[in-house]
Protein backbone atom coordinates (compact mmCIF):
# COMPACT_ATOMS: atom_id res chain seq x y z
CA UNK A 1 0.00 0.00 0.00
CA UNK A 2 1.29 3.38 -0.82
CA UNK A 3 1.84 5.75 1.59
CA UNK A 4 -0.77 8.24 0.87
CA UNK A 5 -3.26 5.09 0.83
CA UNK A 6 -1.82 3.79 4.35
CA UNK A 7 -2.50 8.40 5.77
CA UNK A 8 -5.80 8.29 3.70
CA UNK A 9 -6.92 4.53 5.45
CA UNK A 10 -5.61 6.08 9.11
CA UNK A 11 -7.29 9.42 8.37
CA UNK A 12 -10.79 7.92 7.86
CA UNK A 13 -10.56 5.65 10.33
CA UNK A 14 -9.93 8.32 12.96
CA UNK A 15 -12.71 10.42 11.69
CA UNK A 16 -14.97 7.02 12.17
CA UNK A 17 -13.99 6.38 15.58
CA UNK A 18 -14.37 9.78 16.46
CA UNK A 19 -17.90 10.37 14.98
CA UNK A 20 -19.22 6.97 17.07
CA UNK A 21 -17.72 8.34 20.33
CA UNK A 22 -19.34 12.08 19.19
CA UNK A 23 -22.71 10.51 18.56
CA UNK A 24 -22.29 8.31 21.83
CA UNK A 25 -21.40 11.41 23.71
CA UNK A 26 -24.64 13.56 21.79
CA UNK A 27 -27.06 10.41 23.18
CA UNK A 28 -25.84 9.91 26.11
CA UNK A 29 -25.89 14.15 26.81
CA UNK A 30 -29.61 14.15 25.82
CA UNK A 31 -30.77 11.29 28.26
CA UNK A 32 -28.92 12.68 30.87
CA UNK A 33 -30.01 16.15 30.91
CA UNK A 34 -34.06 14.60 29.93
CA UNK A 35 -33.75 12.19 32.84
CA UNK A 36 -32.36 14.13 35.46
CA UNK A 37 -35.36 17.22 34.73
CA UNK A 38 -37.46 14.76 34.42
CA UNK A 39 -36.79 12.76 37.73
CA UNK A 40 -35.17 15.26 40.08
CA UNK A 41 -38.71 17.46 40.63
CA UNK A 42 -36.61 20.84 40.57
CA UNK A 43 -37.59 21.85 37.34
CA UNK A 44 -36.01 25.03 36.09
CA UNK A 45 -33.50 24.71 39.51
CA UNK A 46 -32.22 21.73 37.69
CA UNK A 47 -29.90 24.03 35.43
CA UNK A 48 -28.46 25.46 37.93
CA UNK A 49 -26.04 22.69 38.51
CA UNK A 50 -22.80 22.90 36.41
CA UNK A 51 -22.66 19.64 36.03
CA UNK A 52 -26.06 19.67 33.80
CA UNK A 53 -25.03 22.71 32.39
CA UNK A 54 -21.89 21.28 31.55
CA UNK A 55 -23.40 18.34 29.79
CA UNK A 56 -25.57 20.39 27.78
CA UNK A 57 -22.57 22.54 27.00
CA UNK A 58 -20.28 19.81 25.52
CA UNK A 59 -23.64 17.87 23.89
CA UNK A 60 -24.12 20.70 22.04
CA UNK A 61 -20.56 21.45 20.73
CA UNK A 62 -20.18 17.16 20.35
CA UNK A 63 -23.11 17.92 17.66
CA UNK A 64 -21.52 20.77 15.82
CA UNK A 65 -17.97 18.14 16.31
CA UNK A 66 -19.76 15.29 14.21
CA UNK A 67 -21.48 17.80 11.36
CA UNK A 68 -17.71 18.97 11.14
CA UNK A 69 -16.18 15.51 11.04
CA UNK A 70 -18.18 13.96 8.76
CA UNK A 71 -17.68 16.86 6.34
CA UNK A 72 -13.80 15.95 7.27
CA UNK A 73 -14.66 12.68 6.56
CA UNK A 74 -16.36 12.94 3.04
CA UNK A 75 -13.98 15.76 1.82
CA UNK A 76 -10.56 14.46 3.23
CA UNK A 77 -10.20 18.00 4.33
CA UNK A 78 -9.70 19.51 7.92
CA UNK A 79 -12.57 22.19 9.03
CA UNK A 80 -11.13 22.46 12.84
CA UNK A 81 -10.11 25.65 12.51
CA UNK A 82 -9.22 28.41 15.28
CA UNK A 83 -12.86 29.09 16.19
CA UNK A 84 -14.06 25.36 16.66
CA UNK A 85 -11.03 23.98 17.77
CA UNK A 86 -11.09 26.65 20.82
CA UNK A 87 -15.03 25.55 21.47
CA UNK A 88 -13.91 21.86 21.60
CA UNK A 89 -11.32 22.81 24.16
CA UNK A 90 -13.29 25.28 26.50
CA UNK A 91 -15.86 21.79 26.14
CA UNK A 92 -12.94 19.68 27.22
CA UNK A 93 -11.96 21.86 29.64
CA UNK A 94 -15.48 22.04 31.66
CA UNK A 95 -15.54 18.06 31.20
CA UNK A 96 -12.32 18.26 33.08
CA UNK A 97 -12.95 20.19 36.25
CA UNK A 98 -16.46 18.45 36.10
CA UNK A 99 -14.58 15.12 36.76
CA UNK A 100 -11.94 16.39 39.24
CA UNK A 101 -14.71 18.43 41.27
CA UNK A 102 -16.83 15.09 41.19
CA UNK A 103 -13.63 12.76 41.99
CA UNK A 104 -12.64 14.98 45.07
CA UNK A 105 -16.28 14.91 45.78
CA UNK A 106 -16.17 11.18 46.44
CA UNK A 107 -12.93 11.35 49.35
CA UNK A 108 -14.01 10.12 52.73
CA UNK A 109 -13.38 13.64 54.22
CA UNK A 110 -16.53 15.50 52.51
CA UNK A 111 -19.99 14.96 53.75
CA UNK A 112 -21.53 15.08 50.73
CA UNK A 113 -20.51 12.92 47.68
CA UNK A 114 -21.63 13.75 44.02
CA UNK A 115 -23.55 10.76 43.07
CA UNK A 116 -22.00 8.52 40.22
CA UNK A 117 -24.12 5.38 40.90
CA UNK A 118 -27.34 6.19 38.92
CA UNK A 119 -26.58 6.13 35.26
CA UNK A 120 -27.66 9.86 34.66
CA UNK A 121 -24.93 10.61 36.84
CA UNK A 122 -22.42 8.26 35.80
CA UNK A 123 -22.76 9.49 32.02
CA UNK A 124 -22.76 13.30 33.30
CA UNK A 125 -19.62 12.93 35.85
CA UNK A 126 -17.50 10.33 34.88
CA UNK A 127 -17.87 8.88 30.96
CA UNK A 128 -19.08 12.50 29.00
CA UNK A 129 -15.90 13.89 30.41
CA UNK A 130 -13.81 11.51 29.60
CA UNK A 131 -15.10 10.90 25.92
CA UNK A 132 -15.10 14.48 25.47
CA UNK A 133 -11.33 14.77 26.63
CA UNK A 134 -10.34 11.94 25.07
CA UNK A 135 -12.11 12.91 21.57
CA UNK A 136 -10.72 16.53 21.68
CA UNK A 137 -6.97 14.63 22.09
CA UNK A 138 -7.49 11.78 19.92
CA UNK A 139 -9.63 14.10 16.89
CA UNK A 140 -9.14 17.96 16.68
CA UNK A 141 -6.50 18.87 14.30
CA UNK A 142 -4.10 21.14 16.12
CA UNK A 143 -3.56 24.75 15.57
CA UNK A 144 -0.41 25.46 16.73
CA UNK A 145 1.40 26.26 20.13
CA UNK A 146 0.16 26.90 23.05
CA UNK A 147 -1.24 30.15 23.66
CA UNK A 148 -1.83 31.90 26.79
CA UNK A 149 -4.88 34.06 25.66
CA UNK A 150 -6.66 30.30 25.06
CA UNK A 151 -6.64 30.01 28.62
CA UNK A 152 -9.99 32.64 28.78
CA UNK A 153 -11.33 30.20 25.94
CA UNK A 154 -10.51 27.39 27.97
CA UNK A 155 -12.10 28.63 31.24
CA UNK A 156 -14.64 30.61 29.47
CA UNK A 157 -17.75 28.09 30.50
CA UNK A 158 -16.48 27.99 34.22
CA UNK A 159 -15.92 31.96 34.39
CA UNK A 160 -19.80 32.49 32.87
CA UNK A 161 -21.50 29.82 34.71
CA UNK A 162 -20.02 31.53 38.27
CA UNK A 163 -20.84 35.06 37.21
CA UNK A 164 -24.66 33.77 36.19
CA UNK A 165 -25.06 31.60 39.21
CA UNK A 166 -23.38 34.08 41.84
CA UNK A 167 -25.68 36.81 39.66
CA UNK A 168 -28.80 34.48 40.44
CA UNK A 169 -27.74 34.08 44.45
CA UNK A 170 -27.44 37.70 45.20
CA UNK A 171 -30.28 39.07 43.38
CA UNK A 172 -32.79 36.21 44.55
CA UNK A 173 -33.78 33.92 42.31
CA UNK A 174 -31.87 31.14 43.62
CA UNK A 175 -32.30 30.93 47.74
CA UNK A 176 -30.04 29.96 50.17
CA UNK A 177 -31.18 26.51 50.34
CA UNK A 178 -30.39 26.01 46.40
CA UNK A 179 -27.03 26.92 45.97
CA UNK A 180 -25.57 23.53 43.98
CA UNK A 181 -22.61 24.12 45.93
CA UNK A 182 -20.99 25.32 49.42
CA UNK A 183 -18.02 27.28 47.64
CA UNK A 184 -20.56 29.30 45.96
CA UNK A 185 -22.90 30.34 48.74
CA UNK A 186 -21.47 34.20 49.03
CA UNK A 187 -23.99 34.90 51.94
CA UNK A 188 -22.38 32.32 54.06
CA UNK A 189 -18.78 31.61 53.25
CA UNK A 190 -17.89 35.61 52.07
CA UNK A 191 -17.03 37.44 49.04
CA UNK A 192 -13.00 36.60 49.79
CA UNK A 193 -13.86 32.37 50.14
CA UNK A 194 -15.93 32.46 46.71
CA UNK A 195 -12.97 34.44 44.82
CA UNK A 196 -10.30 32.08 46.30
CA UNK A 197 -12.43 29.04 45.27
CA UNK A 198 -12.82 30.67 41.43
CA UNK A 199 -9.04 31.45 41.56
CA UNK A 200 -8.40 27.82 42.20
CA UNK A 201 -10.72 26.86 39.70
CA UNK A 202 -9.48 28.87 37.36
CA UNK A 203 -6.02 27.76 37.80
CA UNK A 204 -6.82 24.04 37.09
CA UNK A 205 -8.90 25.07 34.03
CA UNK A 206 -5.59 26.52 33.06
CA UNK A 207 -3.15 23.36 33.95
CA UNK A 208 -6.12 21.71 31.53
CA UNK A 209 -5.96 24.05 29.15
CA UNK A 210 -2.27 23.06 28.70
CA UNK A 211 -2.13 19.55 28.87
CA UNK A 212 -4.94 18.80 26.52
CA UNK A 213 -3.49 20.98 24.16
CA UNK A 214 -0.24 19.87 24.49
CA UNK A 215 -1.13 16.02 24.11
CA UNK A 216 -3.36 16.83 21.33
CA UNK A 217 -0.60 18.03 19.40
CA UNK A 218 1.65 15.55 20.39
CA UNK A 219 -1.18 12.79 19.43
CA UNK A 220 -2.98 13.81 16.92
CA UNK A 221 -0.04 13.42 14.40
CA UNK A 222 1.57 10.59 15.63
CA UNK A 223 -2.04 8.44 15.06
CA UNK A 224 -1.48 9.25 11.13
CA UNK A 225 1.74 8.60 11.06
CA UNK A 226 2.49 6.07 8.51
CA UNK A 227 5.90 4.72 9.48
């Protein structure tokens, strides 16, 4: 087989894999979100958990990822450019600090655990996030070096979900008895607690940022690499 064939085979089968796991992810996004509204009896409340949010987040730019790759696919052309491939990471980002929050969730020190035992929950904190991560390494054609300013793309998700949910806590909508989490309740913990928390947040979102990039490039490549 000739070389190009051998890149050409590799090529589409990457864009194959990739657009099962994408369409996996999509399903699995869309039963989560439907089952936990439907089950939980907190209606509109039930967005106000980032985890949800999240899920509908990356669902949404998974979609977009499979129009893209089969396009890729049928055209033998890349379409990832600057704008998408900085939406896939700010998705693979949020899947990220989803599954460390949830993971730290789970030590024996915290009271409260992040459930991972129903399957809503164990698509939405533990297999999304990984898929998602996993895809945006495995699939999105890189676009150079790392940046700094694709940090802010990175975090963007986190950094908007605060600002709307802190938003919702201090003007009223969302009581004292619904903040989703303990870091976030301003009224209790203090303005200096919550900006610490988001600080620390932020800075993991950043570590992310870098890694996934930096393994994408270093993967993407070699997984066509016809010697």
């Amino acid at each position: 087989m000739e070389p190009l064939e051998i890149f050409n085979a590799k090529y589409r089968k990457k864009k194959i894999t990739n657009i099962i796991i994408s369409i996996a992810t999509v399903l699995m996004g869309i039963f989560s979100v439907h089952f936990i509204f439907m089950h939980d009896a907190d209606g509109v409340f039930t967005f106000r958990w980032l985890t949800v949010d999240g899920t509908i987040f990356a669902t949404v730019l998974t979609a977009i990822a499979v129009v893209v790759n089969i396009v890729e696919f049928e055209k033998y052309t890349e379409l990832t450019k600057n704008f998408i491939y900085l939406i896939r990471l700010s998705s693979a980002v949020t899947e990220g600090i989803i599954f460390i929050v949830v993971m730290i969730s789970q030590l024996p020190f915290f009271e409260d655990h992040m459930i991972i035992d129903r399957l809503d929950m164990l698509f939405m904190h533990v297999i999304i996030p990984i898929l998602t991560i996993a895809s945006f390494i495995y699939n999105d054609s890189p676009i150079g070096k790392f940046r700094f300013r694709w940090i802010f793309a990175g975090n963007a998700y986190a950094l908007i979900y605060t600002i709307v949910i802190l938003s919702l806590i201090e003007l009223g909508p969302i009581s004292q008895d619904m903040v989703p989490y303990f870091f976030l309740d301003i009224r209790s913990t203090g303005v200096a607690f919550v900006l610490g928390i988001a600080a620390i947040i932020f800075c993991i979102g950043m570590g992310l940022c870098y890694v996934f990039v930096e393994l994408n490039r270093k993967v993407y490549w070699r997984t066509l690499s016809i010697k």
